[in-house]
N, C-alpha and C. Protein backbone atom coordinates (compact mmCIF):
# COMPACT_ATOMS: atom_id res chain seq x y z
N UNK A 1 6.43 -7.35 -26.29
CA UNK A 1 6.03 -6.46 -25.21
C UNK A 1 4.72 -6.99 -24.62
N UNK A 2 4.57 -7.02 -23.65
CA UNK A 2 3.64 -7.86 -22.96
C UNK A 2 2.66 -6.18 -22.61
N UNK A 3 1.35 -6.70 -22.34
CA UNK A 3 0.46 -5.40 -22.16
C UNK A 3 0.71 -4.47 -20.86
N UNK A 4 0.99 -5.26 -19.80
CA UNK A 4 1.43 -4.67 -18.57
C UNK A 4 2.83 -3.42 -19.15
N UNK A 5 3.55 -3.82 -19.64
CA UNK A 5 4.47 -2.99 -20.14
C UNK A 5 3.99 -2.18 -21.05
N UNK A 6 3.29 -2.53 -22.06
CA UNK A 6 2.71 -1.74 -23.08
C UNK A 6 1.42 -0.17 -22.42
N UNK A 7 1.08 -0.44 -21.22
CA UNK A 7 0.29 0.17 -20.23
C UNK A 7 1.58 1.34 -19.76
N UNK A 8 1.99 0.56 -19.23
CA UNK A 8 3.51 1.54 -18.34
C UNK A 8 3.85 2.42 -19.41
N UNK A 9 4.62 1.79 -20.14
CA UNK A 9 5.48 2.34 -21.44
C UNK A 9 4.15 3.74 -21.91
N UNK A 10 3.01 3.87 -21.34
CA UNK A 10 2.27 4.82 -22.42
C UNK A 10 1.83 5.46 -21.25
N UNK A 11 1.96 5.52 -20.21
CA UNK A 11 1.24 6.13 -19.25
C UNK A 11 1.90 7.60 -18.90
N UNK A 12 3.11 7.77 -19.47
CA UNK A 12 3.81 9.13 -19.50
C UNK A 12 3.35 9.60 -18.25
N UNK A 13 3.56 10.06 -17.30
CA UNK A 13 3.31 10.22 -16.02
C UNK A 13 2.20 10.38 -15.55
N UNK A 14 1.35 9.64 -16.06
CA UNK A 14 0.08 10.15 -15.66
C UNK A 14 -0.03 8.85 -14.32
N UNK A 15 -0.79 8.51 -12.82
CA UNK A 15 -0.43 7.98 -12.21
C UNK A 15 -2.07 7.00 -12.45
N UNK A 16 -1.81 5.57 -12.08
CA UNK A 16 -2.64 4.88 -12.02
C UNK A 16 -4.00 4.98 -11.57
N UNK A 17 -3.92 5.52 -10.48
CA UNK A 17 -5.77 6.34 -9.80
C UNK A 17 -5.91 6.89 -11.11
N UNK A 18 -5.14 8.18 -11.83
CA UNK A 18 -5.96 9.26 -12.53
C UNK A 18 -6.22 8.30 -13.96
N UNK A 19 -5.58 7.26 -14.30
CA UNK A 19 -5.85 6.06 -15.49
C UNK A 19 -7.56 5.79 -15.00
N UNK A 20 -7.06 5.31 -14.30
CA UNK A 20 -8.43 4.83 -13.65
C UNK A 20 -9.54 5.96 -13.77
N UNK A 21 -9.88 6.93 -13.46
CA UNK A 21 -10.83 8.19 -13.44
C UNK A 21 -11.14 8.40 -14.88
N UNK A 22 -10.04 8.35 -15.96
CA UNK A 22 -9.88 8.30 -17.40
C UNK A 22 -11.12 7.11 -18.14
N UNK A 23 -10.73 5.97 -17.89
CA UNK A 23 -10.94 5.10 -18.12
C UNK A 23 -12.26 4.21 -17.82
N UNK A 24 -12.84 5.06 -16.68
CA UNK A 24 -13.75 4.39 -15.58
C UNK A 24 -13.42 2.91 -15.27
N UNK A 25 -12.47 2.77 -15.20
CA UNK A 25 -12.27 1.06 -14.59
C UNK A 25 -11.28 1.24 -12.91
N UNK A 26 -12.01 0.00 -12.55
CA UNK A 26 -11.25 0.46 -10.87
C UNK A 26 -10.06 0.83 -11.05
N UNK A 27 -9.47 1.49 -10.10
CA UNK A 27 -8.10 1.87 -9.61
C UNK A 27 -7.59 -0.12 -9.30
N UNK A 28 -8.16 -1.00 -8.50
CA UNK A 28 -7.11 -1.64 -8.44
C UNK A 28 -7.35 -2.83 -9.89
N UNK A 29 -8.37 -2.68 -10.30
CA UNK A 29 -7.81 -3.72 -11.40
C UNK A 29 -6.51 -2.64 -12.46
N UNK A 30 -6.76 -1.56 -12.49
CA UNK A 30 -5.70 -1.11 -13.24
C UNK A 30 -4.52 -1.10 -12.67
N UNK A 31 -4.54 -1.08 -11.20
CA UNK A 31 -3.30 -1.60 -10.62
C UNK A 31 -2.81 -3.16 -11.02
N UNK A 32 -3.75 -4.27 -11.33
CA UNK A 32 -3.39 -5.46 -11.45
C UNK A 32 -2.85 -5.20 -13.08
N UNK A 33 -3.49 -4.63 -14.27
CA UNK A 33 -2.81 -4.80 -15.52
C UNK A 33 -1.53 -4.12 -15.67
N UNK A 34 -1.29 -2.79 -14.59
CA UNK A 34 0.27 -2.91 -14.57
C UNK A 34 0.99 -3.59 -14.03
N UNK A 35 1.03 -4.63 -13.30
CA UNK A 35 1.78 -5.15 -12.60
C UNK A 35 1.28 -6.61 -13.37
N UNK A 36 0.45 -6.58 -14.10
CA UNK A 36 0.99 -8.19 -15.20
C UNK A 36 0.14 -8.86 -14.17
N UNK A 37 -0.34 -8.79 -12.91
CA UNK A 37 -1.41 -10.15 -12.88
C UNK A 37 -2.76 -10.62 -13.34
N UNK A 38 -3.10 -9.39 -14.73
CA UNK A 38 -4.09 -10.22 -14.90
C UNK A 38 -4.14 -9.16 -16.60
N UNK A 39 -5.30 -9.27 -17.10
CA UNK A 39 -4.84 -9.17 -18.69
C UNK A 39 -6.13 -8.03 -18.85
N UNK A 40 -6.11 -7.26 -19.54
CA UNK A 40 -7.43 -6.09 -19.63
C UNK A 40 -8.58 -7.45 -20.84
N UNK A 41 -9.87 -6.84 -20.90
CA UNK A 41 -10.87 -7.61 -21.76
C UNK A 41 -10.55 -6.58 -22.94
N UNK A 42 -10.83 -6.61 -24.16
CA UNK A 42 -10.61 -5.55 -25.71
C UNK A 42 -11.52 -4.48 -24.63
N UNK A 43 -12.64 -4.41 -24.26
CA UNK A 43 -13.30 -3.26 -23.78
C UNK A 43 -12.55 -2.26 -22.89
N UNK A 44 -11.59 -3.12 -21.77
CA UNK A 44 -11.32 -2.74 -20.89
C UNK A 44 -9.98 -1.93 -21.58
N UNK A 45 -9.01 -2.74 -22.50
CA UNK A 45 -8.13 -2.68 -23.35
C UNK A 45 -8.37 -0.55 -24.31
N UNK A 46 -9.35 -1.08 -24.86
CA UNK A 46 -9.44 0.34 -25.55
C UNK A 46 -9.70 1.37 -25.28
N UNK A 47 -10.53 1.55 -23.87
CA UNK A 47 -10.71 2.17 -23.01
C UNK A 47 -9.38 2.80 -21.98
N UNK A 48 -8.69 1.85 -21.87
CA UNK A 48 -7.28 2.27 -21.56
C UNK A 48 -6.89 3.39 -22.56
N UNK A 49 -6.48 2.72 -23.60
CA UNK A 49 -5.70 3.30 -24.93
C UNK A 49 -6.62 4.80 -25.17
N UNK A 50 -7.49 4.71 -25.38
CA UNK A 50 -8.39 6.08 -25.56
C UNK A 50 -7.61 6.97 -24.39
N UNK A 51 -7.92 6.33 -23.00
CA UNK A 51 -7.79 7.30 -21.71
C UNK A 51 -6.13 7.93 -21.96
N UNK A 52 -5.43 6.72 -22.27
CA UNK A 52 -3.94 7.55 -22.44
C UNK A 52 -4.19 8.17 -23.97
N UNK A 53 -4.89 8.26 -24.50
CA UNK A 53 -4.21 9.34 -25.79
C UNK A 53 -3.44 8.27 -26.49
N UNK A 54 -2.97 7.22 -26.91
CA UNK A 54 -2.21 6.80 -27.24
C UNK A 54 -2.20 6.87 -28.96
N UNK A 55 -0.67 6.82 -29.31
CA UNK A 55 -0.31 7.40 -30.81
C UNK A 55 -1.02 5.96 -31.65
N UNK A 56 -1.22 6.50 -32.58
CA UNK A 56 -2.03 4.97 -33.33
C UNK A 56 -0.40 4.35 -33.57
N UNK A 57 0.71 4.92 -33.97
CA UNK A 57 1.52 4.19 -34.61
C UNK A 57 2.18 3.21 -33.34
N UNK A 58 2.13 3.84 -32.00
CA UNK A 58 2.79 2.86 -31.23
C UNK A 58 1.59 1.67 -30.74
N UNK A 59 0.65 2.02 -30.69
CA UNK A 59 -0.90 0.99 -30.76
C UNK A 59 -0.43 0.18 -32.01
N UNK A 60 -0.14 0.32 -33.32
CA UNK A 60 0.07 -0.56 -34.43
C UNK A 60 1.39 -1.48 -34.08
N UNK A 61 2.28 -1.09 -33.29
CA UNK A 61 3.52 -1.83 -33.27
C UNK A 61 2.90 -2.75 -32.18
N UNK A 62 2.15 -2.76 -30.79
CA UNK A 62 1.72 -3.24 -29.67
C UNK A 62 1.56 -4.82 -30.75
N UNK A 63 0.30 -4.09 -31.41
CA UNK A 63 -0.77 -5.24 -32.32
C UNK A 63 0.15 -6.07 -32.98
N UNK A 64 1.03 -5.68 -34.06
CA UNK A 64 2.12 -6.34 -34.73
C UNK A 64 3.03 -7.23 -33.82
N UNK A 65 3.84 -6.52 -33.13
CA UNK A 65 4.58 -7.54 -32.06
C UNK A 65 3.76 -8.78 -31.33
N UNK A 66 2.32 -8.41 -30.67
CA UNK A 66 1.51 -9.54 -30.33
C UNK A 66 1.26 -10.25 -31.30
């Protein structure tokens, strides 16, 4: 699973602007890590994951599969 997907796959409808507001990172670079052209930094990365809530166990499979 590539992170762009791993982003999508966890975003449960929440829409990219409101990721962004979550997260404090621009709206369009978070537009670029869903759409795969460019890769989050671990900062930018956990900051995501925090903003979605994300389950540790599907965060552990992300890590494992990479």
């Amino acid at each position: 699973m590539t992170t762009s997907e791993f982003i999508n796959k966890n975003l449960n409808g929440t829409s990219q602007y409101r990721l962004s507001k979550l997260s404090g990172i621009s709206a369009p670079l978070i537009a670029n890590y869903c759409n795969g052209k460019s890769e989050p930094s671990i900062v930018n990365f956990k900051a995501i994951v925090k903003a979605l809530d994300v389950i540790k166990d599907n965060l552990n499979d992300f890590m494992y599969e990479n």
